[in-house]
Protein backbone atom coordinates (compact mmCIF):
# COMPACT_ATOMS: atom_id res chain seq x y z
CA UNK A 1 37.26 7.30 3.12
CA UNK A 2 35.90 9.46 0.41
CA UNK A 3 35.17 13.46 1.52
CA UNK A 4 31.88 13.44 -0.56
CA UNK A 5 28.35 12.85 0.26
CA UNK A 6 27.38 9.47 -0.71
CA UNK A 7 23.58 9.09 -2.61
CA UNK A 8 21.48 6.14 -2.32
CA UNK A 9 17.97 5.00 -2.92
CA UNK A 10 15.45 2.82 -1.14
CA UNK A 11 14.01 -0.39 -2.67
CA UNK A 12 17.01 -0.42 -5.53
CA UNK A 13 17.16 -3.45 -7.44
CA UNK A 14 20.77 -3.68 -7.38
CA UNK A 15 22.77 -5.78 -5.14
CA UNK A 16 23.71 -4.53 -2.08
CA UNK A 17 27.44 -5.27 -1.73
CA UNK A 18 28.15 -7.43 1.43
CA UNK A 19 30.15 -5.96 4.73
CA UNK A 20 32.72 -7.63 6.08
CA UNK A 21 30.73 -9.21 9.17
CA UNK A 22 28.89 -11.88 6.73
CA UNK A 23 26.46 -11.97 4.01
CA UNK A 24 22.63 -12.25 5.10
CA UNK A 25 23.24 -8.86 7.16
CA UNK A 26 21.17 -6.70 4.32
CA UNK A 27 18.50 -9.71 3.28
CA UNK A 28 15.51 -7.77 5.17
CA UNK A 29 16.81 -4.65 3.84
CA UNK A 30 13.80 -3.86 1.67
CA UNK A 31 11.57 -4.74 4.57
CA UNK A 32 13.49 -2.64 7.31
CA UNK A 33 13.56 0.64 5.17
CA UNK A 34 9.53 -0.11 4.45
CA UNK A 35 8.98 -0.43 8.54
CA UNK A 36 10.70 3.08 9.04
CA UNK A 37 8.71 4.38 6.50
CA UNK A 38 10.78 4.75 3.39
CA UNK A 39 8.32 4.16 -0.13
CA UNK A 40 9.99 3.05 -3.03
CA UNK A 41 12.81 5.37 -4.69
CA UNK A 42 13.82 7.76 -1.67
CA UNK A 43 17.03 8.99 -1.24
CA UNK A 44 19.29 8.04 1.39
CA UNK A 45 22.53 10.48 2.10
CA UNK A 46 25.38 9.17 4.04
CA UNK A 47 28.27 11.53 5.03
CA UNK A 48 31.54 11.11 4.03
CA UNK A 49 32.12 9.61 7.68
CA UNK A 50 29.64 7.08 7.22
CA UNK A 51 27.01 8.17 9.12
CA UNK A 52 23.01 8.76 8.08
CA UNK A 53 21.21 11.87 9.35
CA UNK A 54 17.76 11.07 11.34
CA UNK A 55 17.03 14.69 10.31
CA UNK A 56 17.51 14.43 6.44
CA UNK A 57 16.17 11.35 6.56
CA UNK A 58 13.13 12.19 8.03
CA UNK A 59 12.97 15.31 5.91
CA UNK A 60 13.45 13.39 2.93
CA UNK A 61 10.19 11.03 4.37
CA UNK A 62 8.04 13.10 5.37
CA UNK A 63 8.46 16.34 4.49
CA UNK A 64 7.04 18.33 1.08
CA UNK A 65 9.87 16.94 -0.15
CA UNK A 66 8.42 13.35 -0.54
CA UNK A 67 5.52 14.28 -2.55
CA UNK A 68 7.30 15.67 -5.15
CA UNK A 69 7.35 14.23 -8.69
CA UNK A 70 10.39 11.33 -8.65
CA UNK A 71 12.34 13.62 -11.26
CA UNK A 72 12.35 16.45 -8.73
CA UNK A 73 13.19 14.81 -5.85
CA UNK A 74 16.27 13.18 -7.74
CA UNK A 75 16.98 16.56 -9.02
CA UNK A 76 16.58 18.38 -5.53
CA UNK A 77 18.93 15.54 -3.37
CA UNK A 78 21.80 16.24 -6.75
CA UNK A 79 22.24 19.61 -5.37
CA UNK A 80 21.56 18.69 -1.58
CA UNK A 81 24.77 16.31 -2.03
CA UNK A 82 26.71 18.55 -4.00
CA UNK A 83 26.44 21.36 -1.56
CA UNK A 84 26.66 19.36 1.44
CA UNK A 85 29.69 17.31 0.17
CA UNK A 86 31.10 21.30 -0.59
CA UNK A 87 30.09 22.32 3.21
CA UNK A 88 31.98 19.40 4.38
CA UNK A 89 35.16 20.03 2.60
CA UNK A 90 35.31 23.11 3.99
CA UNK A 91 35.64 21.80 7.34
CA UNK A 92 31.69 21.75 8.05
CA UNK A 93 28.83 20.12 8.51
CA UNK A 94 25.46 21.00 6.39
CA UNK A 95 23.60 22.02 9.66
């Protein structure tokens, strides 16, 4: 387990490595993220425990935040991850 924020982005063209419970599991993946709302290129943050925030993901949806230009969102979620992995290190969470 890794004590840093892990970045990721919707619709990526790169494979999606395969858990351990059998591959097919992330085959609808594209179509799942578009259902909940996610356009192309959004970022996804997942704490070092694994876990995705409703909140920041929602933020990162609906928020000012997604209408951005791409370059500043990208910019923006660097420093969100940087400072939240920072937070967490310290023995915190980012809220």
């Amino acid at each position: 387990m890794t004590d840093e924020w892990q970045l990721f982005w919707t619709g990526g063209r790169a494979p999606v490595p395969e858990p351990g419970d059998g591959p097919g599991r992330w085959a609808d993946l594209v179509e799942r993220e578009r259902r909940l709302g996610f356009g192309e290129r959004r970022p996804i943050l997942v704490s070092p425990d694994g876990r995705v925030d409703a909140r920041l993901s929602a933020f990162f949806r609906r928020s000012r935040f997604s209408s951005r230009a791409a370059g500043t969102r990208k910019s923006y979620v660097l420093d969100y991850r940087l400072f939240f992995s920072f937070v967490w290190q310290a023995g915190r969470n980012w809220d």
